[in-house]
C-alpha atoms as a PDB file:
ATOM      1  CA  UNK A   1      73.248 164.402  48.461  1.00  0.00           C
ATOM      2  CA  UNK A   2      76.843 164.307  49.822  1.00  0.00           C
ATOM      3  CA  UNK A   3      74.837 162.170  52.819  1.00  0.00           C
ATOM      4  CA  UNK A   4      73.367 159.946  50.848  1.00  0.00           C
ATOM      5  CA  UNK A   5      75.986 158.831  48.936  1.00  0.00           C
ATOM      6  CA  UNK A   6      78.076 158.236  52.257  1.00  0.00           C
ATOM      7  CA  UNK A   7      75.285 156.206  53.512  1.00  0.00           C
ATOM      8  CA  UNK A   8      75.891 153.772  50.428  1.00  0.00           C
ATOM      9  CA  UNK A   9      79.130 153.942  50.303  1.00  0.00           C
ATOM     10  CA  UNK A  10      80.621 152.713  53.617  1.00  0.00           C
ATOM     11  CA  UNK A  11      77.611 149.893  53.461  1.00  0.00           C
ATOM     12  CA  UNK A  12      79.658 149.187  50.065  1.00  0.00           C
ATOM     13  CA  UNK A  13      82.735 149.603  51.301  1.00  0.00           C
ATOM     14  CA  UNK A  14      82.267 147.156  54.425  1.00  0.00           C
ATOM     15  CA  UNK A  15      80.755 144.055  52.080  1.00  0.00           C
ATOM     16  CA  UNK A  16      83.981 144.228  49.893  1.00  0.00           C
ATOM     17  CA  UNK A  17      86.299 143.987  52.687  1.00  0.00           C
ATOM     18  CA  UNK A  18      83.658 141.333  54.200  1.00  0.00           C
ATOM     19  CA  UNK A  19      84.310 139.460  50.776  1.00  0.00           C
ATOM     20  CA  UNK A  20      87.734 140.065  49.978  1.00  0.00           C
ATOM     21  CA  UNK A  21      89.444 139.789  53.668  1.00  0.00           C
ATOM     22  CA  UNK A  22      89.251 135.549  53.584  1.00  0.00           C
ATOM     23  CA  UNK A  23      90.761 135.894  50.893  1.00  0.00           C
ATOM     24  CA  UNK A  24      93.378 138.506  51.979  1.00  0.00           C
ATOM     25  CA  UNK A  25      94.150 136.318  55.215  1.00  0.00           C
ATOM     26  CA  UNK A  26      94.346 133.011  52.844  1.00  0.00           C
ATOM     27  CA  UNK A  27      97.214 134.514  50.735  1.00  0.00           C
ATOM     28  CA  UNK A  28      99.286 136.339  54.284  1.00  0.00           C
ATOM     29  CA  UNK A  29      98.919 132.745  56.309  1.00  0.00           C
ATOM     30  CA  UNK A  30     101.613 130.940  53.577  1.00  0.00           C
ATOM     31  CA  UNK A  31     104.617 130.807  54.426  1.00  0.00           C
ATOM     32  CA  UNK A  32     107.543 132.536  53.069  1.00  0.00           C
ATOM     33  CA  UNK A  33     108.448 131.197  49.546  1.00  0.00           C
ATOM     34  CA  UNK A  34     111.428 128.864  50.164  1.00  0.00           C
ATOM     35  CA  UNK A  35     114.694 128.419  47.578  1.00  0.00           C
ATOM     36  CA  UNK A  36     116.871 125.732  47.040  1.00  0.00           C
ATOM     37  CA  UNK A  37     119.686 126.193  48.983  1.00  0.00           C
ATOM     38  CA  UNK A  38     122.652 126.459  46.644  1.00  0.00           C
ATOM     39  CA  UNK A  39     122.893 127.769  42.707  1.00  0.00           C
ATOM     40  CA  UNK A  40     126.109 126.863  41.432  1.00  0.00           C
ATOM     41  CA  UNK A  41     125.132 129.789  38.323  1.00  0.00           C
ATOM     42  CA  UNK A  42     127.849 128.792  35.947  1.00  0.00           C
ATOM     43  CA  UNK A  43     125.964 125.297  35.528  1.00  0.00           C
ATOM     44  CA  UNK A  44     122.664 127.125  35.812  1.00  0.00           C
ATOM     45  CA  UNK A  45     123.559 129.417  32.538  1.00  0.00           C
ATOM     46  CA  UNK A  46     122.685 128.263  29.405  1.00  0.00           C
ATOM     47  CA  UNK A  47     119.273 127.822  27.213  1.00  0.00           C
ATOM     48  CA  UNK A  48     116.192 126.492  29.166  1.00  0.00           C
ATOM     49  CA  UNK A  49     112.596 125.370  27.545  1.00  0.00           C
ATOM     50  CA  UNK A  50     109.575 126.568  29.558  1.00  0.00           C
ATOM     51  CA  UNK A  51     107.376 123.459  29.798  1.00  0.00           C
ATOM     52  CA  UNK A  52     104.461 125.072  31.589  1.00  0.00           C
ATOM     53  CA  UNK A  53     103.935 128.516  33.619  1.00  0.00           C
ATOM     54  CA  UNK A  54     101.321 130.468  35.138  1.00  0.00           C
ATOM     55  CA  UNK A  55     100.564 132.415  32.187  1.00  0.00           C
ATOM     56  CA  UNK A  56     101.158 136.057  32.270  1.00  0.00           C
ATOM     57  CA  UNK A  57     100.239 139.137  30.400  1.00  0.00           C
ATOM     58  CA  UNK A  58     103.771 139.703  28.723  1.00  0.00           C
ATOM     59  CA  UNK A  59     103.760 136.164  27.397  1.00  0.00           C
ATOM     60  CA  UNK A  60     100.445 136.220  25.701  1.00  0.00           C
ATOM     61  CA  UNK A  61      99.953 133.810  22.820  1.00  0.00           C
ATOM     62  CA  UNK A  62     103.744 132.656  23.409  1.00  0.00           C
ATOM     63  CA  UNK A  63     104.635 128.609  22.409  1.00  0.00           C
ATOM     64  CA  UNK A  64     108.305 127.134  21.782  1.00  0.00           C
ATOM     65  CA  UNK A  65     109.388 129.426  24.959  1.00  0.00           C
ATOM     66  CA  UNK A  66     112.910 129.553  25.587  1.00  0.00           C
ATOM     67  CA  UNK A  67     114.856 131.728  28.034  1.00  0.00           C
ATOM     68  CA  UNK A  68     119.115 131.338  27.616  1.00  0.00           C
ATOM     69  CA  UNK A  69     121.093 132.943  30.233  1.00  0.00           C
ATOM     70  CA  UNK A  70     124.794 133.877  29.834  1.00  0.00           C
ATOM     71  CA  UNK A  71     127.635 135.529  32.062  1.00  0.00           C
ATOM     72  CA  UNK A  72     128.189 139.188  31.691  1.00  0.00           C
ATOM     73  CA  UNK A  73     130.616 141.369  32.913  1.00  0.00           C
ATOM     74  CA  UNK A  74     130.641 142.605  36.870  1.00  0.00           C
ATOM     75  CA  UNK A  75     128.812 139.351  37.582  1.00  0.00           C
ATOM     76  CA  UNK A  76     125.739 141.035  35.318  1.00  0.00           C
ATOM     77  CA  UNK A  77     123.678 137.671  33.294  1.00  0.00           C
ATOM     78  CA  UNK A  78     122.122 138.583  30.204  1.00  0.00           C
ATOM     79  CA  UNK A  79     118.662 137.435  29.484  1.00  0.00           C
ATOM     80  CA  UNK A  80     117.292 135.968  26.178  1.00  0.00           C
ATOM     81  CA  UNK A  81     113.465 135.027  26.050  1.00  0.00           C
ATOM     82  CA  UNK A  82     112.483 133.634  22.795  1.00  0.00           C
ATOM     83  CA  UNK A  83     108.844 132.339  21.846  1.00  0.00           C
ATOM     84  CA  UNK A  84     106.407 131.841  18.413  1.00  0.00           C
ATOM     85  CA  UNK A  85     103.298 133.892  18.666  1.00  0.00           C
ATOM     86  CA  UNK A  86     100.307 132.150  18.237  1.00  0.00           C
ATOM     87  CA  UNK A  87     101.001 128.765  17.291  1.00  0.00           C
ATOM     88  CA  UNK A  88     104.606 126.992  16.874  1.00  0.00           C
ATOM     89  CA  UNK A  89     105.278 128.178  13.374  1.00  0.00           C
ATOM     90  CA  UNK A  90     104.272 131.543  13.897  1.00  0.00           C
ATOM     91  CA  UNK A  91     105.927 134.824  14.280  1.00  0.00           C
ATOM     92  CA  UNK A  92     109.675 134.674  15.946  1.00  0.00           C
ATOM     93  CA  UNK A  93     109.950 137.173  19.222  1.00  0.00           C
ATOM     94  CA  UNK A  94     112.543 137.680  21.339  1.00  0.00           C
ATOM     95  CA  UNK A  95     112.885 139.850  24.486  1.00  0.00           C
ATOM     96  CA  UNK A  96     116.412 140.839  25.447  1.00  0.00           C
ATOM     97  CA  UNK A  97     116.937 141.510  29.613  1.00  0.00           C
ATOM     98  CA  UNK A  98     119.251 141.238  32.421  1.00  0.00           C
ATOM     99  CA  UNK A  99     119.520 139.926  35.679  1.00  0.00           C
ATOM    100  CA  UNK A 100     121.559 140.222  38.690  1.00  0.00           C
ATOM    101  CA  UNK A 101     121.850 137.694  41.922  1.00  0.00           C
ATOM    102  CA  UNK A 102     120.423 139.552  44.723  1.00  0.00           C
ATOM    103  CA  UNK A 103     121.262 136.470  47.704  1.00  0.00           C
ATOM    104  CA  UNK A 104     125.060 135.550  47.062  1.00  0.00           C
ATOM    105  CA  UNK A 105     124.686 133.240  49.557  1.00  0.00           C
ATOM    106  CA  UNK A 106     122.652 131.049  47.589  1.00  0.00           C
ATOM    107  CA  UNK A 107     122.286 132.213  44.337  1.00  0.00           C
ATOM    108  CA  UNK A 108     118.568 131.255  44.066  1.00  0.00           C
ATOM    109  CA  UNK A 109     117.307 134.532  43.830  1.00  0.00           C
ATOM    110  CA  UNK A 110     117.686 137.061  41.053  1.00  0.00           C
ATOM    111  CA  UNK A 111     115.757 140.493  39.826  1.00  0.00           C
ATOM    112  CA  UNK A 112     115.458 140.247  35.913  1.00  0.00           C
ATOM    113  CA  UNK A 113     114.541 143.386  34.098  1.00  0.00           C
ATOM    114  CA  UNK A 114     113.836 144.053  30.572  1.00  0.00           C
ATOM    115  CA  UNK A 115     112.281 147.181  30.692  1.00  0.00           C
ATOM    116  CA  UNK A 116     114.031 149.865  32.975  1.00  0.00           C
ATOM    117  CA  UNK A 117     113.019 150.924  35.958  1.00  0.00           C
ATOM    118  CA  UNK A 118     111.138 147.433  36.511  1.00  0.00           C
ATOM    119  CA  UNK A 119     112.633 144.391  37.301  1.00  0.00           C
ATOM    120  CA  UNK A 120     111.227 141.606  39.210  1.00  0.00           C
ATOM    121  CA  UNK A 121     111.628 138.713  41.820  1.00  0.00           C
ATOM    122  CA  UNK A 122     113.356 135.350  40.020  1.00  0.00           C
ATOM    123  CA  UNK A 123     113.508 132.141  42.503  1.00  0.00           C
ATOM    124  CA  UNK A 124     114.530 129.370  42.068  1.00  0.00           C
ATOM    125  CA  UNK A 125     112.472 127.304  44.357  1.00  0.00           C
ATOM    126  CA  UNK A 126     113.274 123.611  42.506  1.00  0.00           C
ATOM    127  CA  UNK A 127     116.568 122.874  40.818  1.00  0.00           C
ATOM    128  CA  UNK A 128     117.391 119.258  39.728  1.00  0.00           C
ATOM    129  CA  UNK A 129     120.979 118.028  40.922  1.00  0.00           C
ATOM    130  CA  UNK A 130     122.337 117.705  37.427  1.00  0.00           C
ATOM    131  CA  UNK A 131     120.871 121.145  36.437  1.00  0.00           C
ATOM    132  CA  UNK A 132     118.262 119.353  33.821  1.00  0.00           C
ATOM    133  CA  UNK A 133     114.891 120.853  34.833  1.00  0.00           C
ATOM    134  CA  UNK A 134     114.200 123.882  37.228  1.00  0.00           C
ATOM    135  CA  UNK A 135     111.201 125.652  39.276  1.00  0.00           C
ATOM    136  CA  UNK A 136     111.591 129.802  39.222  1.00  0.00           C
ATOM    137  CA  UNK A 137     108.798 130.979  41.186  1.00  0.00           C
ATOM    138  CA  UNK A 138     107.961 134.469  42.854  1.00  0.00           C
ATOM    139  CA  UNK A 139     107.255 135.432  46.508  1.00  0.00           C
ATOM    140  CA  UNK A 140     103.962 136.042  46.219  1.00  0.00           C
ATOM    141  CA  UNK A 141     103.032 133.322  43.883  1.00  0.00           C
ATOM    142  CA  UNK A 142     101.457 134.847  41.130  1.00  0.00           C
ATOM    143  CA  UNK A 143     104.385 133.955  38.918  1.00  0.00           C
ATOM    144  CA  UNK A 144     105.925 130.357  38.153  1.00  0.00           C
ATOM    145  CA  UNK A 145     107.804 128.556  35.641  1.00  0.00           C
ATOM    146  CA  UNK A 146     108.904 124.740  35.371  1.00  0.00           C
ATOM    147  CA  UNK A 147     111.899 125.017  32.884  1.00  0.00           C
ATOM    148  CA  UNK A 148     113.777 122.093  31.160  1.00  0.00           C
ATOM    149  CA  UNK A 149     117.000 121.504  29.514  1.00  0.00           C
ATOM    150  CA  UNK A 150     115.087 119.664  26.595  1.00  0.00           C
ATOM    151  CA  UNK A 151     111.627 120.707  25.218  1.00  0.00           C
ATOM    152  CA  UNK A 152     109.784 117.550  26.684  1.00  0.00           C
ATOM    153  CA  UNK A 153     109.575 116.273  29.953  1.00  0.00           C
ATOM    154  CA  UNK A 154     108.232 112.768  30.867  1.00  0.00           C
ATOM    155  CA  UNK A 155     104.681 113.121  32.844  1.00  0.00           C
ATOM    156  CA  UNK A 156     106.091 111.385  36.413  1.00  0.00           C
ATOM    157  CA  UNK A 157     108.296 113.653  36.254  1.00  0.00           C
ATOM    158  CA  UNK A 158     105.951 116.594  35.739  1.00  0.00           C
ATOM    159  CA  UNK A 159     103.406 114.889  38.085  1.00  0.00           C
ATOM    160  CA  UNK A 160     105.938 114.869  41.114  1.00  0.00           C
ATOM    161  CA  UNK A 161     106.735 118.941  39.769  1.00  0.00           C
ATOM    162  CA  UNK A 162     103.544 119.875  40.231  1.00  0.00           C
ATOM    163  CA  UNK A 163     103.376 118.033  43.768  1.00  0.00           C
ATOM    164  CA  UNK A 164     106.415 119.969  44.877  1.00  0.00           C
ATOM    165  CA  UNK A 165     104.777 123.324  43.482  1.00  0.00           C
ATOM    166  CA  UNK A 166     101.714 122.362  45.436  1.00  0.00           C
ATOM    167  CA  UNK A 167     103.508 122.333  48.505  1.00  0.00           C
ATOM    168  CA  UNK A 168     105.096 125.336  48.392  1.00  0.00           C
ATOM    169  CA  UNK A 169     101.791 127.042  48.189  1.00  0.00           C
ATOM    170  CA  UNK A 170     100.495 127.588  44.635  1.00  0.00           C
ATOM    171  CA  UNK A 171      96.927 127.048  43.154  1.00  0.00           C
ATOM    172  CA  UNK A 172      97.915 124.471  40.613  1.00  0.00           C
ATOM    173  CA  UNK A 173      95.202 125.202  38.672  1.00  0.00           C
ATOM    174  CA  UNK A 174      96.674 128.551  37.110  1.00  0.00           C
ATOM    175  CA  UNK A 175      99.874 126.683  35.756  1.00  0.00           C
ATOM    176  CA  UNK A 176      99.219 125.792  32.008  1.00  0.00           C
ATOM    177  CA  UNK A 177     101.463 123.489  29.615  1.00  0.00           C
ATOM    178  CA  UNK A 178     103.460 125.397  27.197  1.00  0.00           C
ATOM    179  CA  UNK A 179     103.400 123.956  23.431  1.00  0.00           C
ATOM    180  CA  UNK A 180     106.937 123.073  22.275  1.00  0.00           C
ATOM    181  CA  UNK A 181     108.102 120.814  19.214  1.00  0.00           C
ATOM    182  CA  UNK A 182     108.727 117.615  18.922  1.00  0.00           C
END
């Protein structure tokens, strides 16, 4: 018995790594995830409206998302994540965090953590020059936000977003518009 069911097993085993390894070698040949090269974070605080994102288990059913950051002692930002369940008038939740810069010299990447022990890569990988709309990806790319001081943003401007996300290696078909009002 115990031979038999080696003899399908490692078959098994070899067609999944067959299948999966293209894709394996797809996702290790990108390059490293590259930041902008300089946060100033005191014009970086403040309220932010997600205007699209690769949508992600914790933010299921989430519209009108807003995250506002603000200064906390020992250099410490606190983290405020605000959404409607469901629909834009629906239920009102809120998700209280922190996060800490984790390159000084740039300021472009953070760990945010609402839930202890976890936290998780925050980089800021677009960032316009008068702090109105931002990019926060993650290193591997299975996490991305376009964020914007207001809760619109005009569709060239989107457009030449989703160019610049393109070329920093993400499938642009996993990023999905977030509802907002008017």
């Amino acid at each position: 018995m115990a031979v038999a069911m080696k003899n399908i097993l490692i078959p098994f085993a070899c067609c999944i790594m067959l299948i999966a390894s293209p894709l394996l070698a797809q996702k290790q040949e990108l390059p490293p995830l590259q930041t902008v090269p300089k946060v100033d974070l005191n014009r970086y605080l403040g309220t932010w409206y997600e205007i699209a994102a690769i949508p992600q288990r914790f933010q299921k059913g989430c519209t009108a998302v807003s995250a506002t950051y603000t200064l906390r002692p020992a250099g410490k930002i606190k983290v405020l994540n605000e959404c409607r369940k469901d629909s834009l008038t629906g239920k009102y939740k809120a998700a209280k965090g922190k996060a800490w810069v984790t390159d000084t010299l740039t300021n472009a990447k953070f760990k945010v953590q609402f839930f202890w022990p976890f936290s998780g890569d925050y980089w800021i990988i677009e960032l316009d020059g008068n702090y109105q709309y931002a990019v926060v990806g993650h290193p591997d790319r299975n996490y991305l936000w376009i964020l914007s001081r207001s809760r619109k943003m005009n569709d060239a401007l989107y457009n030449d977003l989703m160019e610049r996300i393109k070329n920093h290696g993400y499938e642009l078909a996993g990023i999905v518009k977030t509802p907002q009002p008017e």
